[in-house]
N, C-alpha and C. Protein backbone atom coordinates (compact mmCIF):
# COMPACT_ATOMS: atom_id res chain seq x y z
N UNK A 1 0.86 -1.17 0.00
CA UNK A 1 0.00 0.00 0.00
C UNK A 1 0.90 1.24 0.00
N UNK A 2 0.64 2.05 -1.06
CA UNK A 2 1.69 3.26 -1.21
C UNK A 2 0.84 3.89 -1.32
N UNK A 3 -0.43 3.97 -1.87
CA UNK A 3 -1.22 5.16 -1.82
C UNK A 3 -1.22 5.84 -0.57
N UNK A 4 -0.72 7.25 -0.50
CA UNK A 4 -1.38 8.29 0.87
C UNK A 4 -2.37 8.27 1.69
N UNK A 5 -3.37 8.77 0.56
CA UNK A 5 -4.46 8.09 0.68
C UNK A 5 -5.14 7.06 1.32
N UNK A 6 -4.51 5.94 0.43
CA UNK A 6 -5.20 4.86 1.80
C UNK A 6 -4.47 3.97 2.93
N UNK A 7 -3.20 4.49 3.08
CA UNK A 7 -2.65 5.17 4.19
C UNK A 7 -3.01 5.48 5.17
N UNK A 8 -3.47 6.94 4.63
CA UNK A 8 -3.82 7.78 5.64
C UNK A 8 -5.51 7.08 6.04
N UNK A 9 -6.16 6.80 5.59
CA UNK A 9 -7.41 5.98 5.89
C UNK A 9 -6.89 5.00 6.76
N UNK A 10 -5.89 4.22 6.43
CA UNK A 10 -5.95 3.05 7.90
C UNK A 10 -5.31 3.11 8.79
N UNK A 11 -4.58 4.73 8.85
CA UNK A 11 -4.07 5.61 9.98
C UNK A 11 -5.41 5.78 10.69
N UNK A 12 -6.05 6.20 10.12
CA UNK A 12 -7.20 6.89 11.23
C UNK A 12 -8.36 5.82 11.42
N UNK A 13 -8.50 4.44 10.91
CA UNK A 13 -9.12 3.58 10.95
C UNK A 13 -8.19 2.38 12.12
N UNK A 14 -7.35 2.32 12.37
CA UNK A 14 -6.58 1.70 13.28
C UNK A 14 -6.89 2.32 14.20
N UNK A 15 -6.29 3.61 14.64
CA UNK A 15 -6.49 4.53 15.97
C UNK A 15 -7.77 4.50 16.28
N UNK A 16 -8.57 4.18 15.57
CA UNK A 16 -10.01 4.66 15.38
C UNK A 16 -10.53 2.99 16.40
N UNK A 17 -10.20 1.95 16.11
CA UNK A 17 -10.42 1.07 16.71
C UNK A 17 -9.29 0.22 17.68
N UNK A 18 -8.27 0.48 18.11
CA UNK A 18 -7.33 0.68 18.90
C UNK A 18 -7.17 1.61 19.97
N UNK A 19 -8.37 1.87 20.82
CA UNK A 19 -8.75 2.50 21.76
C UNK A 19 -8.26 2.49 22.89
N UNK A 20 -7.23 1.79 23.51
CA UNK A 20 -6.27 1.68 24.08
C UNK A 20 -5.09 2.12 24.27
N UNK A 21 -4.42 2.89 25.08
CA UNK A 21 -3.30 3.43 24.70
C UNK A 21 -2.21 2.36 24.74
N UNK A 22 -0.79 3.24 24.71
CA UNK A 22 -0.03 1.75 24.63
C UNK A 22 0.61 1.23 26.12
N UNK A 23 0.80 2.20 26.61
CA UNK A 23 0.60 1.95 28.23
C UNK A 23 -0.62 0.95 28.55
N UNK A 24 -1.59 1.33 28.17
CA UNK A 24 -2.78 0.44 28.77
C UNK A 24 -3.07 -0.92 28.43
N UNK A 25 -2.15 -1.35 26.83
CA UNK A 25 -2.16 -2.27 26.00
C UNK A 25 -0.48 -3.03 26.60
N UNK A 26 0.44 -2.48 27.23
CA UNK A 26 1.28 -2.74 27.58
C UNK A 26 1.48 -3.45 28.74
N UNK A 27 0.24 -2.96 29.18
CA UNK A 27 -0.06 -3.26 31.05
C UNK A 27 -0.83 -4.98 30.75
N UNK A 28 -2.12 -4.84 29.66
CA UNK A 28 -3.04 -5.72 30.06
C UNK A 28 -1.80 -6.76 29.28
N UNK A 29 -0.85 -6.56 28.02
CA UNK A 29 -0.49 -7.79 28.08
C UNK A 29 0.49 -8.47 29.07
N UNK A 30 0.99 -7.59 29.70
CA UNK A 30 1.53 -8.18 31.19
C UNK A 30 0.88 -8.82 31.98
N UNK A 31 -0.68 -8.57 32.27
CA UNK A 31 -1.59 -9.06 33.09
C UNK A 31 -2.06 -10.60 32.53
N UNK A 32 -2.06 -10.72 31.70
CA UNK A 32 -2.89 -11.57 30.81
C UNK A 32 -1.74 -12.51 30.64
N UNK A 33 -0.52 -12.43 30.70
CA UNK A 33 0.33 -13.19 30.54
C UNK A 33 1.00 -14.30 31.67
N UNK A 34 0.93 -13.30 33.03
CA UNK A 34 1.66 -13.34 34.13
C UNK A 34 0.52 -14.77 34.54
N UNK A 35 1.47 -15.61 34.98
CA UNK A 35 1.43 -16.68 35.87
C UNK A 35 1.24 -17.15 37.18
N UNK A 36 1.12 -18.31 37.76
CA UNK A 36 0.84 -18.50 38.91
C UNK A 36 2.51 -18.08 39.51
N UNK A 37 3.27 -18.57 38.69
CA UNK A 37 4.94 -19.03 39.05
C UNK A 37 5.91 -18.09 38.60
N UNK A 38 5.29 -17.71 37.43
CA UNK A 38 6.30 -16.45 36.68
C UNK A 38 5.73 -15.78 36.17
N UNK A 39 6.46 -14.38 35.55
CA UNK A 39 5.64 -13.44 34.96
C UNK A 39 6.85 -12.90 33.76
N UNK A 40 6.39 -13.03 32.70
CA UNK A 40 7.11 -12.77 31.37
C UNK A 40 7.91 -11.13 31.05
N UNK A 41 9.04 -11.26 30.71
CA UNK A 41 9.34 -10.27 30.73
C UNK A 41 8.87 -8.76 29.68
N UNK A 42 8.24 -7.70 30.81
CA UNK A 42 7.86 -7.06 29.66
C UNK A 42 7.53 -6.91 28.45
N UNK A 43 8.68 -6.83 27.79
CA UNK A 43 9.19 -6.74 26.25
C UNK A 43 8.43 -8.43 25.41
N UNK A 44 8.18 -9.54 26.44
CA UNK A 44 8.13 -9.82 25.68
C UNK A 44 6.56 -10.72 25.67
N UNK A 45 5.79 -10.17 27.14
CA UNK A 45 4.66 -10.30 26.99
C UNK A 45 3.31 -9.99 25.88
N UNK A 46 2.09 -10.88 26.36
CA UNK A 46 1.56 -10.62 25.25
C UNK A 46 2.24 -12.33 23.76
N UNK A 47 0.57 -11.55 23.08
CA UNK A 47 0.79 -12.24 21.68
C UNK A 47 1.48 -11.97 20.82
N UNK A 48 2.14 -12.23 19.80
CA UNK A 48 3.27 -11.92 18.80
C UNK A 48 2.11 -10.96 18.06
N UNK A 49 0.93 -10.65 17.65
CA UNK A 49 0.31 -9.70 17.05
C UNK A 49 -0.01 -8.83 18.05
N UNK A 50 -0.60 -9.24 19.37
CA UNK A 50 -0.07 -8.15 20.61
C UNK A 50 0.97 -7.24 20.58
N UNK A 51 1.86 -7.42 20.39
CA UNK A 51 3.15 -6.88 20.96
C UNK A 51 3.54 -6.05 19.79
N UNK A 52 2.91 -6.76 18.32
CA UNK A 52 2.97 -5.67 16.92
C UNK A 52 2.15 -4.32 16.86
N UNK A 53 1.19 -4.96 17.98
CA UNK A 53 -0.08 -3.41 17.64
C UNK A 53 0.80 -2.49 18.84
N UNK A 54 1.48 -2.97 19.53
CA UNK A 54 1.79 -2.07 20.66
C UNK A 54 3.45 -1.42 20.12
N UNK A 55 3.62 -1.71 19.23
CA UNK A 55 5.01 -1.50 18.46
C UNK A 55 4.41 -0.12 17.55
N UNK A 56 3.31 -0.67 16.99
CA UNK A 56 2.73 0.46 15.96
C UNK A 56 2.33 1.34 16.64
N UNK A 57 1.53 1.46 17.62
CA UNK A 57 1.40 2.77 18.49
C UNK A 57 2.39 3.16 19.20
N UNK A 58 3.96 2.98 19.06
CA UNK A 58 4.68 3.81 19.38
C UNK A 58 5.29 4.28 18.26
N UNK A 59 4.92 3.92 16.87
CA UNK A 59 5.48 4.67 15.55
C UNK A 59 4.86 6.28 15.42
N UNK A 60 5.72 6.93 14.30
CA UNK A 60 5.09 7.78 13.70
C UNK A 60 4.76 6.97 12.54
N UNK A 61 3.50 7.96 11.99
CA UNK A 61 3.38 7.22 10.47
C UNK A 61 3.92 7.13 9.17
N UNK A 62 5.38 7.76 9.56
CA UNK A 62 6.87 7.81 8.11
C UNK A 62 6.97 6.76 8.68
N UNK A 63 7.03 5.69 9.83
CA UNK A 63 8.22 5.12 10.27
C UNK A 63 7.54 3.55 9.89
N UNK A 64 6.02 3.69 9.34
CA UNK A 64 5.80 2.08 9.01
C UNK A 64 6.38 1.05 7.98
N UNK A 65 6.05 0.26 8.23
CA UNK A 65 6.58 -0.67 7.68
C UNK A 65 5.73 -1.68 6.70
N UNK A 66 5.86 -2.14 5.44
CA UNK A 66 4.86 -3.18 5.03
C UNK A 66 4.67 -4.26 6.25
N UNK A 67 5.09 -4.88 6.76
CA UNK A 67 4.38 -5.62 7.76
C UNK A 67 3.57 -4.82 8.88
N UNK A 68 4.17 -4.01 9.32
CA UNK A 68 3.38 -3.01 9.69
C UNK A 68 1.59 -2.63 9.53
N UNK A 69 1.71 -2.51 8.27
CA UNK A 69 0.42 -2.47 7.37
C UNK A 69 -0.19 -3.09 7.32
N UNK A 70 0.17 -4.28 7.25
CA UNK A 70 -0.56 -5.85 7.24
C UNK A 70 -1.11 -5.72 8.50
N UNK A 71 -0.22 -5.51 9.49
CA UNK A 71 -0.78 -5.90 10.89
C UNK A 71 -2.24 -4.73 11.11
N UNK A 72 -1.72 -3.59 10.90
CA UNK A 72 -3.11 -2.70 11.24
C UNK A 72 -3.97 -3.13 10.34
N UNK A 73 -4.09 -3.71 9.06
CA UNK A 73 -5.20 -3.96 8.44
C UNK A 73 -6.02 -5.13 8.77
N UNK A 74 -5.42 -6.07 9.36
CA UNK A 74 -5.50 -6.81 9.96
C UNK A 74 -6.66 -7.01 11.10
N UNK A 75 -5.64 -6.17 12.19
CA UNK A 75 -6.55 -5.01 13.20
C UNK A 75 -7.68 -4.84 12.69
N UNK A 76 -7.74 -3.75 12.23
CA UNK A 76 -8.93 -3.19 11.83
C UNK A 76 -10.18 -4.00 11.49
N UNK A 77 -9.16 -5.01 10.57
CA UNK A 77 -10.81 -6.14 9.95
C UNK A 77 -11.16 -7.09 11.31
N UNK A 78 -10.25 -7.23 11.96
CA UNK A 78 -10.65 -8.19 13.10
C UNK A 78 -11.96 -7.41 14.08
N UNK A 79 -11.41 -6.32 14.66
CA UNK A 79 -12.13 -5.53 15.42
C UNK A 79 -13.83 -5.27 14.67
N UNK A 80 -13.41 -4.70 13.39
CA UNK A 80 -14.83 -4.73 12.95
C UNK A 80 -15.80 -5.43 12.45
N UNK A 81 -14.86 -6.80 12.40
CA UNK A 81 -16.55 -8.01 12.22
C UNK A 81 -16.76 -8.42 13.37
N UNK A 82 -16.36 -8.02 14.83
CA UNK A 82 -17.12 -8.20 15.80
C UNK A 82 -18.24 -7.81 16.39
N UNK A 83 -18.45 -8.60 17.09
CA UNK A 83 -20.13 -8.17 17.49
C UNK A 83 -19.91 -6.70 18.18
N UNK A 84 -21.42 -6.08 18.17
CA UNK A 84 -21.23 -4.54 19.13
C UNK A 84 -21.13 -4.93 20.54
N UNK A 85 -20.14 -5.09 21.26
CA UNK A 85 -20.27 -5.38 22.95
C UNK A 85 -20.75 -4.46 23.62
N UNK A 86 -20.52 -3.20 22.88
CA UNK A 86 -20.86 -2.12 23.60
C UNK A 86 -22.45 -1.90 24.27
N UNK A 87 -23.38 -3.06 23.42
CA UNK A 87 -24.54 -2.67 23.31
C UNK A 87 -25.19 -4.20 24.16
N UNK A 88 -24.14 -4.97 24.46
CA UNK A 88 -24.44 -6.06 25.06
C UNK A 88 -24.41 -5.75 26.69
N UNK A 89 -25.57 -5.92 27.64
CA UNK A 89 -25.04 -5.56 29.07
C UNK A 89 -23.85 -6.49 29.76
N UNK A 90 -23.92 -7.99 29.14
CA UNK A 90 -23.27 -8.75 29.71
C UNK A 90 -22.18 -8.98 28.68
N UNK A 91 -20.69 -8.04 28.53
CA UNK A 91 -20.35 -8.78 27.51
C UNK A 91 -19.93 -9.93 27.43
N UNK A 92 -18.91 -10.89 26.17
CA UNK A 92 -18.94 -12.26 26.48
C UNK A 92 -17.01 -11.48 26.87
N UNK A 93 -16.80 -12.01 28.33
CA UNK A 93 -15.43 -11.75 29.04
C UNK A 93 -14.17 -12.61 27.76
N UNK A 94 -14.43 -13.59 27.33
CA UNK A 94 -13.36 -14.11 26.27
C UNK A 94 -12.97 -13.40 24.97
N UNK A 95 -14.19 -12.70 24.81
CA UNK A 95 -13.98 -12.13 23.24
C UNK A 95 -13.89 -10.76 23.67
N UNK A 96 -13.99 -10.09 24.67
CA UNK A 96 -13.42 -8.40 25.10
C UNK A 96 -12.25 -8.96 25.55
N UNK A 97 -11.34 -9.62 25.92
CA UNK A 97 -10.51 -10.17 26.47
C UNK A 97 -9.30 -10.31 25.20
N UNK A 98 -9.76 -11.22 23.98
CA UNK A 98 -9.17 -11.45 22.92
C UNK A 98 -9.25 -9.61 22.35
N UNK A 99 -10.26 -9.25 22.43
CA UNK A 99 -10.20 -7.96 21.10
C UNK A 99 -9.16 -6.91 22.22
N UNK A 100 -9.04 -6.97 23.37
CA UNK A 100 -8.16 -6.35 24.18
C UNK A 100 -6.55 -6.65 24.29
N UNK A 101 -6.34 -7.86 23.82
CA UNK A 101 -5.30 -8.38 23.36
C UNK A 101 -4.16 -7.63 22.14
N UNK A 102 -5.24 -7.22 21.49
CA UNK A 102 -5.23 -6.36 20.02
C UNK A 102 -5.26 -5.12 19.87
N UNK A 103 -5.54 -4.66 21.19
CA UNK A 103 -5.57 -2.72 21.90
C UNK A 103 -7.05 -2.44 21.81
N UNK A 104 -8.02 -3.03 21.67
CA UNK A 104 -9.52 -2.99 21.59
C UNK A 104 -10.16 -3.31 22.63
N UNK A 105 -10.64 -2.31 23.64
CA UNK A 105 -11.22 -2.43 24.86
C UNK A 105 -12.94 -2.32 24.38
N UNK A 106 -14.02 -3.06 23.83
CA UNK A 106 -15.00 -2.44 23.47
C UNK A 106 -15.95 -2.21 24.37
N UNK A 107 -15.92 -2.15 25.94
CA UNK A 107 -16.35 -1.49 26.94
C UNK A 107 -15.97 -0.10 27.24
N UNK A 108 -15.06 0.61 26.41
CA UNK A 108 -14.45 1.23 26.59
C UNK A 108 -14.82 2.32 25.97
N UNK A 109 -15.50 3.62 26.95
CA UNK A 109 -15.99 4.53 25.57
C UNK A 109 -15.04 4.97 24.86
């Protein structure tokens, strides 16, 4: 993807559903990782696409990368064929859990 253009569309379509900062995405994959016995080091907690979305929100947007791209597009399509949780009172805890994994809190105004 070289177009600017649509680029700049899945600049603001990532952030747009990546509602999480990276602190906050940094924290839960520490949480989510950590053990009865051990707890993973920082850097390397979290899912291998975890740890990419939390890489991309510390980029500027000169500094992406084609994999990069992949990964937010990625993002993006994942987050948005999910159900609305927002609108669910009970959400389902596994799948806000997984889309939080990904920087997507959808309890989250």
């Amino acid at each position: 993807m070289t177009d600017p253009l649509e680029l700049d569309a899945l600049w603001t379509d990532f952030h747009r559903v990546v509602n999480m900062t990276s602190q906050e995405l940094a924290t839960w994959l520490r949480v989510r990782d950590a053990g009865e016995e051990a707890e993973p080091l920082p850097d390397q907690a979290g899912t291998p696409l975890g740890q990419h979305v939390l890489s991309i929100l510390q980029k500027r947007r000169t500094d992406l990368t084609d994999e990069d791209i992949r990964v937010m597009t990625q993002v993006v399509n994942t987050v948005s064929g999910q159900a609305d949780l927002e609108n669910e009172p009970e959400a389902e805890r596994t799948r806000r859990h997984r889309l939080m994994t990904i920087g997507h809190d959808p309890l989250k105004p």
